[in-house]
Protein backbone atom coordinates (compact mmCIF):
# COMPACT_ATOMS: atom_id res chain seq x y z
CA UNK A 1 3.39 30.57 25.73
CA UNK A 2 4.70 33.05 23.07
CA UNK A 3 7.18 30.49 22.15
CA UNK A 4 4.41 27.92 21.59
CA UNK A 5 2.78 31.01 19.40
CA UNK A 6 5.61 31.49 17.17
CA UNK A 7 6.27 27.50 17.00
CA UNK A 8 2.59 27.78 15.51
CA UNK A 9 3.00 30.39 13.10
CA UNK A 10 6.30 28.22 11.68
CA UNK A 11 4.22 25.20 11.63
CA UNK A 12 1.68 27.13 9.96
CA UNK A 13 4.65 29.23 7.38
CA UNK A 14 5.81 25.27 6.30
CA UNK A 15 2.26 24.08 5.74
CA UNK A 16 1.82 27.12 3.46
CA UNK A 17 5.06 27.21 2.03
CA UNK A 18 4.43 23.15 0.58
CA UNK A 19 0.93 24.15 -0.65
CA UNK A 20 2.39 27.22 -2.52
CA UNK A 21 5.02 25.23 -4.47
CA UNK A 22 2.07 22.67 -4.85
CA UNK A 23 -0.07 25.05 -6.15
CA UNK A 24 3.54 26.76 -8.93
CA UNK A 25 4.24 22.92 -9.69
CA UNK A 26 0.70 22.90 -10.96
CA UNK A 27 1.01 26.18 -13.00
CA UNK A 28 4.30 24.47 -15.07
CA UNK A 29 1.65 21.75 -15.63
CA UNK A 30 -1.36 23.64 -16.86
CA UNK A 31 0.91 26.04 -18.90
CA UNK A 32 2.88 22.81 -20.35
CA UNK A 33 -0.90 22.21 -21.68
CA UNK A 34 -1.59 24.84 -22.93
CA UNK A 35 1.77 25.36 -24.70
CA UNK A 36 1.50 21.83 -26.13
CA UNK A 37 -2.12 22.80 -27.26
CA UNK A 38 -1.16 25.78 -28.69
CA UNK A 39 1.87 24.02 -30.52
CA UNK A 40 -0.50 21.52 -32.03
CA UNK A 41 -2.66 24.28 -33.54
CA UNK A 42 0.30 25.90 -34.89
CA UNK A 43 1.26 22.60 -36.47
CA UNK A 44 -2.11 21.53 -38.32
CA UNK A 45 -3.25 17.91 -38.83
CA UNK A 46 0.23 15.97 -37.19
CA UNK A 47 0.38 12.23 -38.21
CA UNK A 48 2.01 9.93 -35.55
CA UNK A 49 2.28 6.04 -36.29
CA UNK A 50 0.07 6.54 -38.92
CA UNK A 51 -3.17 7.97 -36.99
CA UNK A 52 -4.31 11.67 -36.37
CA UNK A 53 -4.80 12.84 -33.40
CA UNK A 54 -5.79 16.69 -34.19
CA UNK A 55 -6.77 19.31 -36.99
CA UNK A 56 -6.93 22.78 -36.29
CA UNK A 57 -10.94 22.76 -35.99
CA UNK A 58 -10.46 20.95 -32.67
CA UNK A 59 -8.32 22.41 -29.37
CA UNK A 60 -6.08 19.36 -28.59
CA UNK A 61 -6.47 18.02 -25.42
CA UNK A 62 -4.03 15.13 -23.61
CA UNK A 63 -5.61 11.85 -23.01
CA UNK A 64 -5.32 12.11 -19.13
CA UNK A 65 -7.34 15.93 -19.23
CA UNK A 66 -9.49 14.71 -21.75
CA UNK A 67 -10.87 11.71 -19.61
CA UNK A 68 -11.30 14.43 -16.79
CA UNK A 69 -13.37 16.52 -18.74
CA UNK A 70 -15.54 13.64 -19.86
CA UNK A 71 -15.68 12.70 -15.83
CA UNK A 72 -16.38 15.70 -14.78
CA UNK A 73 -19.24 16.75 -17.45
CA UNK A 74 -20.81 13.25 -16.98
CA UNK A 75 -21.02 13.36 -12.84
CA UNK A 76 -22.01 16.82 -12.56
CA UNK A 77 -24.57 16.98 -15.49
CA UNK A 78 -25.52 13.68 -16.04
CA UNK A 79 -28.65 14.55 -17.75
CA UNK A 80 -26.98 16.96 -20.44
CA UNK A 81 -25.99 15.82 -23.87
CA UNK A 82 -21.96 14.62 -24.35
CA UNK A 83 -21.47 17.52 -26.52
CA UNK A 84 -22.84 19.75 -23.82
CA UNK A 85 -21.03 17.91 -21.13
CA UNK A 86 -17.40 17.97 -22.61
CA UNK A 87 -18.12 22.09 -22.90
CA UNK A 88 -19.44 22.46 -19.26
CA UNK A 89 -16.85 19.94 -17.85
CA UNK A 90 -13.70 21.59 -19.98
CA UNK A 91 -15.19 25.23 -18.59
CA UNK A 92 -15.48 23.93 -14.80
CA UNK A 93 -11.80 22.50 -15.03
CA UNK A 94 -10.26 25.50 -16.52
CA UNK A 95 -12.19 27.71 -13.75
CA UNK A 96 -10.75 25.21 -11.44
CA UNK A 97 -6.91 25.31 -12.69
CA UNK A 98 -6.90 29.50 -12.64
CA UNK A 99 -8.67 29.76 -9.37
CA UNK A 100 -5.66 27.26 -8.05
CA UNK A 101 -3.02 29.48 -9.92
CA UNK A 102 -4.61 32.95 -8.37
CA UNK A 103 -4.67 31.61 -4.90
CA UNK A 104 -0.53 30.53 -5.87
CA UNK A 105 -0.17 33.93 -7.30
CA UNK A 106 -1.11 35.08 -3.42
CA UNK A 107 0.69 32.67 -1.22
CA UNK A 108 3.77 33.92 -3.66
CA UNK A 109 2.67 37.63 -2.41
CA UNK A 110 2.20 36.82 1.27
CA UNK A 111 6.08 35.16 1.22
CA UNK A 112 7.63 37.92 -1.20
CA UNK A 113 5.52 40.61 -1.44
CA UNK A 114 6.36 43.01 -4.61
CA UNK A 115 5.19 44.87 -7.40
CA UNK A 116 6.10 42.41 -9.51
CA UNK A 117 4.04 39.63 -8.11
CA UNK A 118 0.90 42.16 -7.56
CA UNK A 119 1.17 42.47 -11.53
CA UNK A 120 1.19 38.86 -11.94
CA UNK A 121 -2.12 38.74 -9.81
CA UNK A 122 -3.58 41.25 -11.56
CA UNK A 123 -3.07 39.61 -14.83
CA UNK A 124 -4.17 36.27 -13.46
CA UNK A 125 -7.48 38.12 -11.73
CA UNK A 126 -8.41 39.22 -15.40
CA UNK A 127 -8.04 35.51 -16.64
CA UNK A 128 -9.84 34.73 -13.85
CA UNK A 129 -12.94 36.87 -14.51
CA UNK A 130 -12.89 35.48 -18.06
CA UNK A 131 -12.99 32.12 -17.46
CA UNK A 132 -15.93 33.05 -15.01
CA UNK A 133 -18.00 34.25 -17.89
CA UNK A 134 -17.06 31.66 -20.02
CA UNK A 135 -18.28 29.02 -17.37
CA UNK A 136 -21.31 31.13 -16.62
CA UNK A 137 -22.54 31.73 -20.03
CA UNK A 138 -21.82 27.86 -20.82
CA UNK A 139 -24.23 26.77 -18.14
CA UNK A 140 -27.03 29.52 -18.29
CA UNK A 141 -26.76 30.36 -22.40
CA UNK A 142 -25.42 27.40 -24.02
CA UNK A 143 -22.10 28.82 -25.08
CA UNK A 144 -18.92 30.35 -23.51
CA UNK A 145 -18.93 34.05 -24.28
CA UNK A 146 -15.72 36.10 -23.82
CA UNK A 147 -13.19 37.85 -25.56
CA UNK A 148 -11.25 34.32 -25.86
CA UNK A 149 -14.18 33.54 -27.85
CA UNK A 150 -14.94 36.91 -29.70
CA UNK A 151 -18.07 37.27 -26.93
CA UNK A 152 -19.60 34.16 -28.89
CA UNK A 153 -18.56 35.14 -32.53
CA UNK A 154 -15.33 33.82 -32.97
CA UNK A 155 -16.91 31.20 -35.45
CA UNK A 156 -18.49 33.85 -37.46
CA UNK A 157 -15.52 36.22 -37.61
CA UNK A 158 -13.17 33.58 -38.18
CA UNK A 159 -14.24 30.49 -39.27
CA UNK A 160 -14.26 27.20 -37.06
CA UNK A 161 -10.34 26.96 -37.46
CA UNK A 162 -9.49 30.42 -36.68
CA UNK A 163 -11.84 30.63 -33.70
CA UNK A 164 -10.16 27.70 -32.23
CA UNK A 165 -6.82 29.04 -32.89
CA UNK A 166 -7.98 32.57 -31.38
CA UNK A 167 -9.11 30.82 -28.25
CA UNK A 168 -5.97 28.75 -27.97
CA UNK A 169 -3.35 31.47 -28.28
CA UNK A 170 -5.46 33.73 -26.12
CA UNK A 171 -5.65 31.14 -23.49
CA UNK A 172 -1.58 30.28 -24.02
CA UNK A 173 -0.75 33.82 -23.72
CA UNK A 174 -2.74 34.59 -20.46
CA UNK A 175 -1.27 31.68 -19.11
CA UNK A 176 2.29 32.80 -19.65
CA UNK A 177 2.40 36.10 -19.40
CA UNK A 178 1.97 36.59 -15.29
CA UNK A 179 4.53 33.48 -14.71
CA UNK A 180 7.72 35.80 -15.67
CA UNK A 181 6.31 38.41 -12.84
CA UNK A 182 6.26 35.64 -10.40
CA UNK A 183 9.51 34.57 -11.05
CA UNK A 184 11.16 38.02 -11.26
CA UNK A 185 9.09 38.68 -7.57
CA UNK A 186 10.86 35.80 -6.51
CA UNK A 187 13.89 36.05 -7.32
CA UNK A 188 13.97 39.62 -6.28
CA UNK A 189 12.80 38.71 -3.11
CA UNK A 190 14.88 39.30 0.49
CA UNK A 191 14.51 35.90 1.60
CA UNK A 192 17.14 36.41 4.61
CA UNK A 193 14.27 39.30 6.12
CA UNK A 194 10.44 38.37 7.45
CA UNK A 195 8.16 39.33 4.67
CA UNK A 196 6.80 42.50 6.55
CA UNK A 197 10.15 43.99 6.67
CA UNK A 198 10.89 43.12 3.03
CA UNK A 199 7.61 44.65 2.00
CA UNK A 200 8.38 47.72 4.20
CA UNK A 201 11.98 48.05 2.38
């Protein structure tokens, strides 16, 4: 019997251990976005075979995410404007990415618990309450509010370019910032011990 319970428990260890790296390989993609984003702010208008694909007035977004924003806004509020629905359906996907990346941030904790990872949750857990008011103010006011977005005046403080380049670094930086804590947790980690005794030590 007790060897059927632990059999259960490694089962269950596995099954969390494969969702966990699911849920980091996802991270390395959402920051690659943002980096890329953040890159192509940096870098202005950029010309490729002759076309442009951004200017600094706009936050780039790839083809692939940018279809899944239009999906999204379009099934979920199909009665809204496309303006309105690229804003709610960007807002509901970024909510979407950082709730996957806090719940990583914990499976990380419950295998190698440590300081180190507890900061990187509490950094994510901030990101996460601003994208919350960012989604929440998008649906029931008409525009994200936030401190990504100057609590609405980013385009009065700083012009439609520099509000968009605000937002973009802000969002770039939160993104990397609790991914080194991870990592250090990690590799700091006593992976030969069970994580109570390693949390204990």
């Amino acid at each position: 019997m007790n060897d059927a319970i632990c059999d259960n428990n490694w089962d269950f260890r596995k099954v969390f251990a494969v969702c966990v790296g699911l849920g980091l390989a996802f991270q390395v993609g959402h920051f690659a976005e943002h980096a890329i984003q953040f890159a192509v702010w940096v870098s202005g208008t950029y010309q490729w075979v002759a076309t442009t694909f951004c200017g600094r007035d706009t936050p780039y977004m790839s083809p692939p995410l940018t279809r899944m924003v239009q999906i999204a806004g379009a099934l979920l509020f199909p009665g809204s404007s496309p303006a309105r629905q690229m804003m709610l359906g960007m807002e509901l996907l970024h909510l979407m990415g950082n709730a996957i990346f806090l719940a990583t941030i914990a499976g990380v904790y419950y295998f190698c618990p440590s300081k180190w990872v507890r900061y990187a949750f509490c950094l994510e857990g901030g990101h996460m309450c601003e994208h919350l008011a960012l989604t929440a103010t998008a649906l029931f006011v008409g525009k994200p509010i936030g401190i990504s977005t100057v609590f609405g005046q980013a385009v009065y403080w700083l012009g439609q370019e520099g509000a968009v380049g605000y937002r973009v670094t802000w969002h770039f930086a939160m993104n990397l910032f609790p991914m080194p804590f991870v990592m250090i947790g990690m590799m700091r980690h006593d992976w030969a011990r069970p994580p109570a005794l390693a949390a204990a030590a």
